[in-house]
N, C-alpha and C. Protein backbone atom coordinates (compact mmCIF):
# COMPACT_ATOMS: atom_id res chain seq x y z
N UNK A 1 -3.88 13.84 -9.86
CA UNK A 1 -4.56 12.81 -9.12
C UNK A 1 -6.06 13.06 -9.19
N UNK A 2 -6.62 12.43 -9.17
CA UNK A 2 -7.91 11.92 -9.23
C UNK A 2 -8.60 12.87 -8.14
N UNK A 3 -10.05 13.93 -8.00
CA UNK A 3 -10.57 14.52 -7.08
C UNK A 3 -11.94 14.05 -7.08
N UNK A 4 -12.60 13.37 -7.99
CA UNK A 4 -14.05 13.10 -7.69
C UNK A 4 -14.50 11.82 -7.37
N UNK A 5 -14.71 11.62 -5.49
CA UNK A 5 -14.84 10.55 -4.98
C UNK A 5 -16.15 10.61 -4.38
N UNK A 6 -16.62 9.23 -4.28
CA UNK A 6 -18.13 8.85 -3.19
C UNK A 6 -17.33 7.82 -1.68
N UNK A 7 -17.69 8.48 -1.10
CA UNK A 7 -17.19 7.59 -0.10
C UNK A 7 -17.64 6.82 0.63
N UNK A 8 -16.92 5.88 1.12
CA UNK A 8 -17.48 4.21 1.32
C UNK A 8 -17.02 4.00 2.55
N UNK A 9 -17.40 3.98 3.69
CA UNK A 9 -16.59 3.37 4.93
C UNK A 9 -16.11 1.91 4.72
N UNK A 10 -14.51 1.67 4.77
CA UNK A 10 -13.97 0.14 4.16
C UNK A 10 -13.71 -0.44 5.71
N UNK A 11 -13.28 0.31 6.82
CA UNK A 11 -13.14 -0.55 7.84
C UNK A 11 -13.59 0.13 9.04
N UNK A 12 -13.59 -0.03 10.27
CA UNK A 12 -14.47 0.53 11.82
C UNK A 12 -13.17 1.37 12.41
N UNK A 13 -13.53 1.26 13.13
CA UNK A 13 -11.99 2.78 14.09
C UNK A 13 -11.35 1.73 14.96
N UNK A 14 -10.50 2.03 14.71
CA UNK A 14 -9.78 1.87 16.15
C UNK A 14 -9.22 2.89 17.22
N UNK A 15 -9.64 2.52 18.27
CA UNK A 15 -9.85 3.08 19.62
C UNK A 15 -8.49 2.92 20.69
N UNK A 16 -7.63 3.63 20.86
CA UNK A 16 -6.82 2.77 21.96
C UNK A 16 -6.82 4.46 23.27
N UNK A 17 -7.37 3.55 24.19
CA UNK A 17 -7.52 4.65 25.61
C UNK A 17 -6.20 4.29 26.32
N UNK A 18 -6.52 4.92 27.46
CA UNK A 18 -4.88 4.81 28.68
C UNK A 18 -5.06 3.67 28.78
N UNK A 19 -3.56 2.86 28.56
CA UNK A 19 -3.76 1.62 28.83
C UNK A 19 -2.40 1.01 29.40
N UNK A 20 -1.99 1.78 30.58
CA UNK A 20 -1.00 1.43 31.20
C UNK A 20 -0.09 1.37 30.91
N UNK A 21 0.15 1.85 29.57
CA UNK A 21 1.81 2.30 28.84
C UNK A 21 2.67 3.37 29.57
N UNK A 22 2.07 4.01 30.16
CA UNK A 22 2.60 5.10 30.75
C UNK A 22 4.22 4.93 31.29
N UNK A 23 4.50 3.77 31.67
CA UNK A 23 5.80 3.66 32.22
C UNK A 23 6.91 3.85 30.63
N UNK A 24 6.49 2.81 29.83
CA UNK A 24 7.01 3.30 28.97
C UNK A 24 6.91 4.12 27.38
N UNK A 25 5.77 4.74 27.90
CA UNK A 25 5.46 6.09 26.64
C UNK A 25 5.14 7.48 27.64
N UNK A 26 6.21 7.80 28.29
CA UNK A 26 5.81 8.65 29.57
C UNK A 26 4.42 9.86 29.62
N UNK A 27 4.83 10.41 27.92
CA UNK A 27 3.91 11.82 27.37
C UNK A 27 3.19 11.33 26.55
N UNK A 28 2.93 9.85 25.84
CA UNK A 28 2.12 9.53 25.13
C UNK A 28 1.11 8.09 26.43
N UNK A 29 -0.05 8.87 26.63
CA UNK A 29 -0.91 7.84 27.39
C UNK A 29 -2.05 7.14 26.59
N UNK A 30 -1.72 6.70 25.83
CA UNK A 30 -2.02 6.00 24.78
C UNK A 30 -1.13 4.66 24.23
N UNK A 31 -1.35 3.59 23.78
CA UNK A 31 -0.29 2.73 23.12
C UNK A 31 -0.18 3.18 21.63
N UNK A 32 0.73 3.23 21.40
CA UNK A 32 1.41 3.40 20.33
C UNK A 32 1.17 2.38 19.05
N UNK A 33 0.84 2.42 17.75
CA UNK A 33 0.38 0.97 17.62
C UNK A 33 1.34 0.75 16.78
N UNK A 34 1.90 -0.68 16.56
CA UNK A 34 2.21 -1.39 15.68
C UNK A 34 2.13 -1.33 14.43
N UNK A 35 0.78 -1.00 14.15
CA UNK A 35 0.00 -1.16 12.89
C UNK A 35 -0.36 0.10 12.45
N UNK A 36 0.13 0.54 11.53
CA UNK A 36 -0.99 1.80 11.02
C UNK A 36 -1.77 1.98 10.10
N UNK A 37 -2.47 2.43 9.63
CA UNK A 37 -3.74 2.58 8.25
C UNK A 37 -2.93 1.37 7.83
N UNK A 38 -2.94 -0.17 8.80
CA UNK A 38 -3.28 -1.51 7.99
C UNK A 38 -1.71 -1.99 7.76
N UNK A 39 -0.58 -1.42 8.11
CA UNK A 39 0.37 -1.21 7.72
C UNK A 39 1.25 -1.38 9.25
N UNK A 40 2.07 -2.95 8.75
CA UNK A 40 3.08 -2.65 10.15
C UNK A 40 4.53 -1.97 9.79
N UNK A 41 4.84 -1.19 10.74
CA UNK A 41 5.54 -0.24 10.81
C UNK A 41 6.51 -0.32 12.11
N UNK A 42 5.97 -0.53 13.12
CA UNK A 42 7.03 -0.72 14.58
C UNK A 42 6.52 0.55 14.85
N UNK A 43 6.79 0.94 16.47
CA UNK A 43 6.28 1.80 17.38
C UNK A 43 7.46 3.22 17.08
N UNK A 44 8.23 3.01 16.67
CA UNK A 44 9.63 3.71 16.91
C UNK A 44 9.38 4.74 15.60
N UNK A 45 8.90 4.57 14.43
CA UNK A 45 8.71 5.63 13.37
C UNK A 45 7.18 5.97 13.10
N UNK A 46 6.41 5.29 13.99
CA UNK A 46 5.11 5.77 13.86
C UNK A 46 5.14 7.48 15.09
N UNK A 47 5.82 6.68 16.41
CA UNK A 47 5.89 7.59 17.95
C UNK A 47 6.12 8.95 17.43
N UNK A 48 7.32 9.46 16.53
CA UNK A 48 7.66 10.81 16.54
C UNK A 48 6.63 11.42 15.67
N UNK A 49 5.89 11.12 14.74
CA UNK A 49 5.01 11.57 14.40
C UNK A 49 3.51 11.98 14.63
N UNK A 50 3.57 11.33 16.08
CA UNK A 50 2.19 11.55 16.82
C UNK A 50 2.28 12.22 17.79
N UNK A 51 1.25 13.28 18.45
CA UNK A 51 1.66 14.16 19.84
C UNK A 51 1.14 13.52 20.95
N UNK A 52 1.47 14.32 22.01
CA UNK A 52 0.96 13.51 23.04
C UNK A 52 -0.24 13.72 23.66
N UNK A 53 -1.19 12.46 24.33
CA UNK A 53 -2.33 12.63 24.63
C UNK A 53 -2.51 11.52 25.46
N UNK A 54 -3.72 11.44 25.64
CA UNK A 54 -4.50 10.27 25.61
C UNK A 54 -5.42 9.63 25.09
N UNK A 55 -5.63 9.41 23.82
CA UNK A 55 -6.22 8.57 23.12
C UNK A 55 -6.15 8.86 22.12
N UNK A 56 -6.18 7.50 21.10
CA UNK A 56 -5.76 7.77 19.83
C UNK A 56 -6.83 6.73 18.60
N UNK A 57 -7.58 7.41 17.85
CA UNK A 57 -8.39 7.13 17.19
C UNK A 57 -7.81 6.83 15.67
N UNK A 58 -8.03 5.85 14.78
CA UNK A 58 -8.07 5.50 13.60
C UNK A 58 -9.23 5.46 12.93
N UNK A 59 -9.48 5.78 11.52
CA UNK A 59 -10.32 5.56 11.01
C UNK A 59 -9.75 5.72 9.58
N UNK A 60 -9.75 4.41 8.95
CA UNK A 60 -9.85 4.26 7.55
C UNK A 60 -11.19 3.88 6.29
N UNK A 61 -11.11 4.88 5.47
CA UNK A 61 -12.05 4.89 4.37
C UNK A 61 -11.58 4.84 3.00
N UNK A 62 -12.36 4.25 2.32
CA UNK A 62 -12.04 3.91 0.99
C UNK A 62 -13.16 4.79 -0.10
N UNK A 63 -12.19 5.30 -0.94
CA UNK A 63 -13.43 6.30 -2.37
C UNK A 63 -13.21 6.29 -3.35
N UNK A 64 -13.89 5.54 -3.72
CA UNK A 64 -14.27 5.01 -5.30
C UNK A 64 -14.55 6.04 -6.37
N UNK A 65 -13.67 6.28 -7.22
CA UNK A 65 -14.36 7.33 -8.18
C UNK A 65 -15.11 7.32 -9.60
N UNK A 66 -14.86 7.46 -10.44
CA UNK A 66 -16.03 7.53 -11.58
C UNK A 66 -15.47 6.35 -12.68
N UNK A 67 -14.23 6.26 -12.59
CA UNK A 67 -13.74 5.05 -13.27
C UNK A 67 -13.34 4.22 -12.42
N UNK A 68 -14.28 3.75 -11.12
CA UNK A 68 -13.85 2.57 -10.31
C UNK A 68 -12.88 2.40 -9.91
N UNK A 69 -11.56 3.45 -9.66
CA UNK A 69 -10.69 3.55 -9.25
C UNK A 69 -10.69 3.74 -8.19
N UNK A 70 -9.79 3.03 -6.73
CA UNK A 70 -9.99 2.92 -5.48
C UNK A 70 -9.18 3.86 -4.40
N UNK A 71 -9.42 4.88 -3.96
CA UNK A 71 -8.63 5.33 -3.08
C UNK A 71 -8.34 5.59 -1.49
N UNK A 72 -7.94 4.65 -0.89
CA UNK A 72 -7.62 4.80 0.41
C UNK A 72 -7.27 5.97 1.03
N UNK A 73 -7.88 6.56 2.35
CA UNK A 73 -7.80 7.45 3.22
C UNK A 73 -7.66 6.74 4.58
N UNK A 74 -6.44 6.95 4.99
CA UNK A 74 -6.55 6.80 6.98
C UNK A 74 -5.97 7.92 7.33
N UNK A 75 -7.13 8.26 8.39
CA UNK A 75 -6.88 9.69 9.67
C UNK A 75 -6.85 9.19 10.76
N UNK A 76 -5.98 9.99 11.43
CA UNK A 76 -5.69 9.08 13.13
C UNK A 76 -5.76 10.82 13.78
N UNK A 77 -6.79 10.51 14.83
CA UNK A 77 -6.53 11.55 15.79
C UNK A 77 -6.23 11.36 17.00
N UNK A 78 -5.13 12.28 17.85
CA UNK A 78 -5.07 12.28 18.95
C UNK A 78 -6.17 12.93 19.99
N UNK A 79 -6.50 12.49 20.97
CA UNK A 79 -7.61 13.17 21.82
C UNK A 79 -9.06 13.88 21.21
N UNK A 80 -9.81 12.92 20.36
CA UNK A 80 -10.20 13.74 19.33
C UNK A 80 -11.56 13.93 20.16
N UNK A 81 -12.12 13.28 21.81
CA UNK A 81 -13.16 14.17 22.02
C UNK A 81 -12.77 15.60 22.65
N UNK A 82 -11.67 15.56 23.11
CA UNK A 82 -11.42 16.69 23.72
C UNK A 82 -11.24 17.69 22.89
N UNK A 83 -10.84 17.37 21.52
CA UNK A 83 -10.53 18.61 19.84
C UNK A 83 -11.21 18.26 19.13
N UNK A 84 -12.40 17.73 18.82
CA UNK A 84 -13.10 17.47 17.73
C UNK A 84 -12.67 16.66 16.74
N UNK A 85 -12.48 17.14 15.64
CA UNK A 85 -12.58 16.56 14.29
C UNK A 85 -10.91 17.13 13.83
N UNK A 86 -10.19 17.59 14.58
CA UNK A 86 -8.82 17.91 13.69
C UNK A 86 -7.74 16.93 13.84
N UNK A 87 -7.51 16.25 12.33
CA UNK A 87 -6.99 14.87 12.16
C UNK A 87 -5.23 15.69 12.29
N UNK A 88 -4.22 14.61 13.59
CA UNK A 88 -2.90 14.91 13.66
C UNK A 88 -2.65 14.51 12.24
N UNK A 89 -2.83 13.29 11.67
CA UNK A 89 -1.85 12.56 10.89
C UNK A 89 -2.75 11.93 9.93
N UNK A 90 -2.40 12.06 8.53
CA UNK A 90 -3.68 11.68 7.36
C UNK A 90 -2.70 10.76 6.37
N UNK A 91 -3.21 9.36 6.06
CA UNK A 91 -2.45 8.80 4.71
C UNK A 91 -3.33 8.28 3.88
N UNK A 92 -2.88 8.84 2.78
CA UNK A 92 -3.62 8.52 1.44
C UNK A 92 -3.09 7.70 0.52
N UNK A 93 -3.89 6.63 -0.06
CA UNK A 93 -3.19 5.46 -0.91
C UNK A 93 -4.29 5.92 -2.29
N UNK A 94 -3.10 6.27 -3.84
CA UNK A 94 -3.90 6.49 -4.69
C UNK A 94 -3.47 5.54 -5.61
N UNK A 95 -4.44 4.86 -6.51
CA UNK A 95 -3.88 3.99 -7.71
C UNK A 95 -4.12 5.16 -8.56
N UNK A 96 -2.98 4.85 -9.68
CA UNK A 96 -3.11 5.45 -10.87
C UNK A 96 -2.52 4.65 -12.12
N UNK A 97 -3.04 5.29 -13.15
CA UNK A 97 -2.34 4.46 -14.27
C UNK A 97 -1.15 5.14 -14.71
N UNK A 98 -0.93 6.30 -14.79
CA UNK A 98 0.06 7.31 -15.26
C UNK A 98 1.58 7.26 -14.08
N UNK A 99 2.15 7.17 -14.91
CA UNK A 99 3.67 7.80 -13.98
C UNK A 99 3.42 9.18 -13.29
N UNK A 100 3.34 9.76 -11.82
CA UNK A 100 3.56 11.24 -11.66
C UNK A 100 5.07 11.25 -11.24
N UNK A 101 5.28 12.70 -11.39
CA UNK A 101 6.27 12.86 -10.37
C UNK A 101 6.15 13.68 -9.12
N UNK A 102 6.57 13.01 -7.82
CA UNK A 102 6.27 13.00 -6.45
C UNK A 102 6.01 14.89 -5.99
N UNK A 103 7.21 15.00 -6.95
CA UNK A 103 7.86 16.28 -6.40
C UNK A 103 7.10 17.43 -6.84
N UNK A 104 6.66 17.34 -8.19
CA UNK A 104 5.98 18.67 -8.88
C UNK A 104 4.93 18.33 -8.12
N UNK A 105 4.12 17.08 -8.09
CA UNK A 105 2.31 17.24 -7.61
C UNK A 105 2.64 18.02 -6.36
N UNK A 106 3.77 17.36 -5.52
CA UNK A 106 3.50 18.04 -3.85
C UNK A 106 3.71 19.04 -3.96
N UNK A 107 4.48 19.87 -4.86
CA UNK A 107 4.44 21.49 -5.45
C UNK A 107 3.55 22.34 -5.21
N UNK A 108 3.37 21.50 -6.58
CA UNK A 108 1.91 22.86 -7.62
C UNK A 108 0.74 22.48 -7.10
N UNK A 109 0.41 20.98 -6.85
CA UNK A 109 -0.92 20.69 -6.53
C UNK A 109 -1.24 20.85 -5.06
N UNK A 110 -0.30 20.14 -4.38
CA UNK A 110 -0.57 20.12 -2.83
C UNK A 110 -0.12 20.95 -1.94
N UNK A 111 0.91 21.76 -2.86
CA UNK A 111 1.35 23.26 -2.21
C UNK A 111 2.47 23.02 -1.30
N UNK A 112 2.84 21.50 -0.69
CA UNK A 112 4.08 21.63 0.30
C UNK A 112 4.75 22.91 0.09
N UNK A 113 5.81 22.84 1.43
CA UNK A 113 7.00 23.88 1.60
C UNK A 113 7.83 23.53 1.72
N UNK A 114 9.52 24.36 1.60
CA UNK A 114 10.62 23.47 1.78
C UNK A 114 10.71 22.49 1.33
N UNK A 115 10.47 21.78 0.28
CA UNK A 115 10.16 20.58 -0.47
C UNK A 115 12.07 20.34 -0.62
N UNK A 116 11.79 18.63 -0.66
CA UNK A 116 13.53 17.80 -0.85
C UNK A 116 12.71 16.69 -1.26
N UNK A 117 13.49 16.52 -2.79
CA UNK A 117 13.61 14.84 -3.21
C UNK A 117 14.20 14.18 -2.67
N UNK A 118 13.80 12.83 -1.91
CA UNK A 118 14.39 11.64 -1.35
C UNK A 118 14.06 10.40 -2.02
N UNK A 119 15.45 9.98 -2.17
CA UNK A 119 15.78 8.44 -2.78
C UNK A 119 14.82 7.40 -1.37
N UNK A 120 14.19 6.94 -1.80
CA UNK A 120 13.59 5.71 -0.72
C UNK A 120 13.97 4.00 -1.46
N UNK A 121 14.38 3.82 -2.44
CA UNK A 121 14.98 2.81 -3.04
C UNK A 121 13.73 1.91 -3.71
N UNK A 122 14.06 0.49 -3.86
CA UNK A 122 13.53 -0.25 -4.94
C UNK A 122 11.83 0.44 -4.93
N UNK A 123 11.64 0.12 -6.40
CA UNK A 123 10.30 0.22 -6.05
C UNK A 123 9.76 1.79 -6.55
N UNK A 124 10.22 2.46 -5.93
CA UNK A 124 9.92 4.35 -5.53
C UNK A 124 10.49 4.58 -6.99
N UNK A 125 9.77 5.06 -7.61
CA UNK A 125 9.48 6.06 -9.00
C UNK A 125 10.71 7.78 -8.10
N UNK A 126 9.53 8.03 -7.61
CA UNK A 126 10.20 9.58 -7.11
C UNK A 126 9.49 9.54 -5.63
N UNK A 127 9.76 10.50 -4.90
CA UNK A 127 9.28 10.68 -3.41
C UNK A 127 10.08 12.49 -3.00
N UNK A 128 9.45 13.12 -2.19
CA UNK A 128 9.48 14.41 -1.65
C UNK A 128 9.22 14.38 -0.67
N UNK A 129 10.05 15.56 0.45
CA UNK A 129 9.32 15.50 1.66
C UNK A 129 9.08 16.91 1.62
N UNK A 130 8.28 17.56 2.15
CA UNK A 130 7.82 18.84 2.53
C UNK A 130 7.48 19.58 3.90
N UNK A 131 7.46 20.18 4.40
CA UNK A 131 7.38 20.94 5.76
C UNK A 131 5.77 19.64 6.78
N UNK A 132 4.76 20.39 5.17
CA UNK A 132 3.43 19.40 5.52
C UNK A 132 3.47 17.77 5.75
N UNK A 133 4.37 16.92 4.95
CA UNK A 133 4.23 15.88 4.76
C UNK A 133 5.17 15.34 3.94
N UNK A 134 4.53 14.47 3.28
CA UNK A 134 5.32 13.44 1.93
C UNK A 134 4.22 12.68 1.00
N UNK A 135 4.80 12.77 -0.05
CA UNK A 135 4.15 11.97 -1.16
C UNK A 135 5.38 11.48 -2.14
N UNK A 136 4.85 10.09 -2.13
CA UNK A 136 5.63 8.75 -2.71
C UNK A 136 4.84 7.72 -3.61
N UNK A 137 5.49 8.43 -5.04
CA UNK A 137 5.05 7.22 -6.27
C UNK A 137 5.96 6.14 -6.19
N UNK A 138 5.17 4.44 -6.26
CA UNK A 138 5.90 3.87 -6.57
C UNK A 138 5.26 2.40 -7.78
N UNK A 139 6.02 2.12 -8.37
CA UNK A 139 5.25 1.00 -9.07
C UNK A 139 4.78 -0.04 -8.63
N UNK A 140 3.37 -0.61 -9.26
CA UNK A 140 3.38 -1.57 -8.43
C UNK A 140 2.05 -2.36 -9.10
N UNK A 141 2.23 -3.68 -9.13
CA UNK A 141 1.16 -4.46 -9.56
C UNK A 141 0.53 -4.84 -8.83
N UNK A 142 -0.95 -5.09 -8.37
CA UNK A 142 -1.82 -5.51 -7.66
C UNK A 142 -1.89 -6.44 -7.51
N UNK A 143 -1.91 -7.39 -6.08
CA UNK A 143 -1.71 -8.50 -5.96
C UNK A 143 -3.47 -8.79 -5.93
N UNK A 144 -4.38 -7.96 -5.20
CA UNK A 144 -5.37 -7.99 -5.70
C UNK A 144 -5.98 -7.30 -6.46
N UNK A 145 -6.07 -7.10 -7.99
CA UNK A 145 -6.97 -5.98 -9.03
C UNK A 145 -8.37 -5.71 -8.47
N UNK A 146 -8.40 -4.89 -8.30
CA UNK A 146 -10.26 -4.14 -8.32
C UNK A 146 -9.90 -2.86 -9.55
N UNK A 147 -11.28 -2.89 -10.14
CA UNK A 147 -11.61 -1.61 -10.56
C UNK A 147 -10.44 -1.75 -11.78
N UNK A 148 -10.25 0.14 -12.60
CA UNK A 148 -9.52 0.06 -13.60
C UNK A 148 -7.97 -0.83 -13.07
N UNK A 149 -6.91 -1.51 -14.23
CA UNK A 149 -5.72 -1.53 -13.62
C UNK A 149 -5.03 -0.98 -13.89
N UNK A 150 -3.70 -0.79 -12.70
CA UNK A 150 -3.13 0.84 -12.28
C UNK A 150 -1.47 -0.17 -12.35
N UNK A 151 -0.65 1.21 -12.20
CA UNK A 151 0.46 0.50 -12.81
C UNK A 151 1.39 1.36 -10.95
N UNK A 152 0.56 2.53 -10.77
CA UNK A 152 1.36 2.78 -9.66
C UNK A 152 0.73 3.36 -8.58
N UNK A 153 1.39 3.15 -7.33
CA UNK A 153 0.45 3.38 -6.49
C UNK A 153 0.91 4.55 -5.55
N UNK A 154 0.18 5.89 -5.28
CA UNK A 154 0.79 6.62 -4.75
C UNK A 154 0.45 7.57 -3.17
N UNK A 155 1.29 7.39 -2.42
CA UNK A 155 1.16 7.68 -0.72
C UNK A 155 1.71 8.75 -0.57
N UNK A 156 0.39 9.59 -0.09
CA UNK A 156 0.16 10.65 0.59
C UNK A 156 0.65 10.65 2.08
N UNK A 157 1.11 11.19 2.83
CA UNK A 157 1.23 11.55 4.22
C UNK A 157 1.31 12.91 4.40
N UNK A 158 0.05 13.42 5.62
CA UNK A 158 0.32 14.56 5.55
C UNK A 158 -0.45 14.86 6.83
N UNK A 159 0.23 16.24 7.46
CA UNK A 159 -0.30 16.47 9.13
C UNK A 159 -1.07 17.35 9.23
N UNK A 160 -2.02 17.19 9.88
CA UNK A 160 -3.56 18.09 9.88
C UNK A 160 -3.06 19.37 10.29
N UNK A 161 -3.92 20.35 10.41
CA UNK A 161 -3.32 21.78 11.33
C UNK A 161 -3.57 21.65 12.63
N UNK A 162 -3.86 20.75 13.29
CA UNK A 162 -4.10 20.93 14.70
C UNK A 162 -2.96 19.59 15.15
N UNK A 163 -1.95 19.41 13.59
CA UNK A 163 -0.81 18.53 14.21
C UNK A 163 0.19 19.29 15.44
N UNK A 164 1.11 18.51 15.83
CA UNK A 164 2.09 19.30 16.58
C UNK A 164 3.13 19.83 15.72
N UNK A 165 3.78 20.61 15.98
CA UNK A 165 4.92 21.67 15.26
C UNK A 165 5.95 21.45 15.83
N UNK A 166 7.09 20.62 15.07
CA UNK A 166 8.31 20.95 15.93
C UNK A 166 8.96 22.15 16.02
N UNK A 167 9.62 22.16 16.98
CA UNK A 167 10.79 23.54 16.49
C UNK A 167 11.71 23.36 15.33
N UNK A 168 12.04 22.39 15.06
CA UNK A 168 13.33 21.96 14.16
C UNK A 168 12.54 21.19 12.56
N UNK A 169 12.15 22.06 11.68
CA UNK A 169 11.29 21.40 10.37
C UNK A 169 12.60 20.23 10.22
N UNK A 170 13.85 20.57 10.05
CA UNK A 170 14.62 19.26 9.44
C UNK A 170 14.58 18.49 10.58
N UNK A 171 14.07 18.18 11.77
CA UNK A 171 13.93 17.16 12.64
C UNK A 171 12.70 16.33 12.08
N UNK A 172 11.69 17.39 11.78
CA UNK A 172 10.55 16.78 11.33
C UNK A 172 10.53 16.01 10.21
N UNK A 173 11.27 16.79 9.09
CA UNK A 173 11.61 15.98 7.64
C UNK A 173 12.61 14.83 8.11
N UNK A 174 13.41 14.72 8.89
CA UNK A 174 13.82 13.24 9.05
C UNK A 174 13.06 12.29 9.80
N UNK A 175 12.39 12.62 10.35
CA UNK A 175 11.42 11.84 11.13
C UNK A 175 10.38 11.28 10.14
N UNK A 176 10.02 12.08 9.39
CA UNK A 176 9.02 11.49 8.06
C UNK A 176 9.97 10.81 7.28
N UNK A 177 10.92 10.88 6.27
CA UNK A 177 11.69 9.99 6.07
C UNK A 177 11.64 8.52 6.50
N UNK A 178 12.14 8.67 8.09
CA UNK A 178 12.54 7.39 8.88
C UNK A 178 10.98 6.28 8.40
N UNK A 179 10.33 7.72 8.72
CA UNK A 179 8.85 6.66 8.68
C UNK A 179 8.65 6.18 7.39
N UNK A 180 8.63 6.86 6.50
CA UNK A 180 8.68 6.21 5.27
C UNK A 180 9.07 4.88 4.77
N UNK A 181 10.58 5.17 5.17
CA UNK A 181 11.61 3.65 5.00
C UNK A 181 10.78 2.53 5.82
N UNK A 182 10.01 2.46 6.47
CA UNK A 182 9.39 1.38 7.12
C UNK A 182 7.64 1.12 6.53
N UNK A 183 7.26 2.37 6.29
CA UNK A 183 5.63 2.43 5.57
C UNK A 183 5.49 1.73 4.38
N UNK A 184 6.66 2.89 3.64
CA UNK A 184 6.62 2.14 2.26
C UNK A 184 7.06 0.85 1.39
N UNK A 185 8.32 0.16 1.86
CA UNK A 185 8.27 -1.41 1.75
C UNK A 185 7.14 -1.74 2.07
N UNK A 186 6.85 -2.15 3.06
CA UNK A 186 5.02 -2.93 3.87
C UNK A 186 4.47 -2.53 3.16
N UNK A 187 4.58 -1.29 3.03
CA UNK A 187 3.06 -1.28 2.19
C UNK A 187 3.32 -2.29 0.50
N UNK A 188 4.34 -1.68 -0.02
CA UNK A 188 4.67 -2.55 -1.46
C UNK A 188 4.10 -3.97 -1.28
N UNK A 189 4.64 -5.09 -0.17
CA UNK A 189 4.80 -5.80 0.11
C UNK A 189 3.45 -6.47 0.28
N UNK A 190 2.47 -5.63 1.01
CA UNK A 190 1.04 -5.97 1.98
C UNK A 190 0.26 -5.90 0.09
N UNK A 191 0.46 -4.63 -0.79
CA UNK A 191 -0.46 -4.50 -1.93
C UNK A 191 -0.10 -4.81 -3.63
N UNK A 192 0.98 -4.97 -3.43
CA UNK A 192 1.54 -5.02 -5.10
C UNK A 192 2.38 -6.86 -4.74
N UNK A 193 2.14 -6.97 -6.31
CA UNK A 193 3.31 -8.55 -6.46
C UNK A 193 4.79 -7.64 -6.49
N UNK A 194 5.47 -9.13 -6.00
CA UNK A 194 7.08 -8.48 -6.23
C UNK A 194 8.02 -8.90 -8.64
């Protein structure tokens, strides 16, 4: 994958403070959103992947690299004046022209642990989940072209170190999964023709 980017702020943050969810997000005082890095998803596979707090910050950026190739970054932090700058939850959208496979990059390149190939269906080239995260190639034509054209597009998910830790990693790897099955259609759907 591609490492030499300039970066471009593509959209503003989103902000969500206590906002009276409390009855029903008891440990999360924050709303839960719908939407994530642009992407609807439902509250139910975004929730297990976020800790609890009160407030929850978005910020998506876009970085352009040397052959005009476009790559999306969204970081969401929980409580981030009270912790600074350590992002819970990071997704990365990369175009490429080349086929990878999901499993060796999250390997050798990105170092996951406990790594498992998962079938995610139409669409999905290959996909892995790892202790850290997941990364998922899938094909896909641009419904809008910018820059070089790319034949596939590939999503990063991955949890900062100041994420939460479950006790149970295979709770966690199904929980990323779940989320997946809902990220990655939408997303196909929101950026590539069918």
């Amino acid at each position: 994958m591609r490492r030499s980017y300039i970066y471009i702020v593509a959209a503003g943050a989103l902000t969500a403070f206590l906002s009276g969810c409390a009855d029903q997000n008891p440990d999360w005082n924050y709303s839960i959103p719908q939407r994530i890095c642009g992407i609807e998803t439902g509250e139910s596979t975004v929730k297990p992947l976020l800790p609890k707090g009160d407030s929850l910050d978005e910020k998506i950026r876009a970085a352009a690299g040397e052959d005009q190739d476009v790559s999306e970054r969204c970081y969401l932090y929980v409580d981030r004046e009270l912790h600074g700058n350590g992002r819970n939850l990071s997704i990365r959208k990369d175009r490429e022209i080349e086929k990878i496979d999901a499993y060796q990059e999250a390997k050798h390149l990105l170092k996951f642990t406990n790594l498992q190939r998962v079938e995610l269906g139409e669409h999905v080239t290959s996909a892995a989940i790892g202790d850290e995260g997941a990364l998922v190639a899938m094909t896909c034509t641009p419904k809008i072209p910018a820059g070089e054209p790319y034949k596939y597009l590939v999503t990063q998910v991955r949890f900062g170190k100041d994420a939460d830790k479950p006790e149970s990693l295979p709770v966690r790897h199904q929980q990323i999964e779940d989320f997946l099955r809902a990220y990655i259609p939408a997303t196909f759907a929101d950026r590539c023709e069918n």
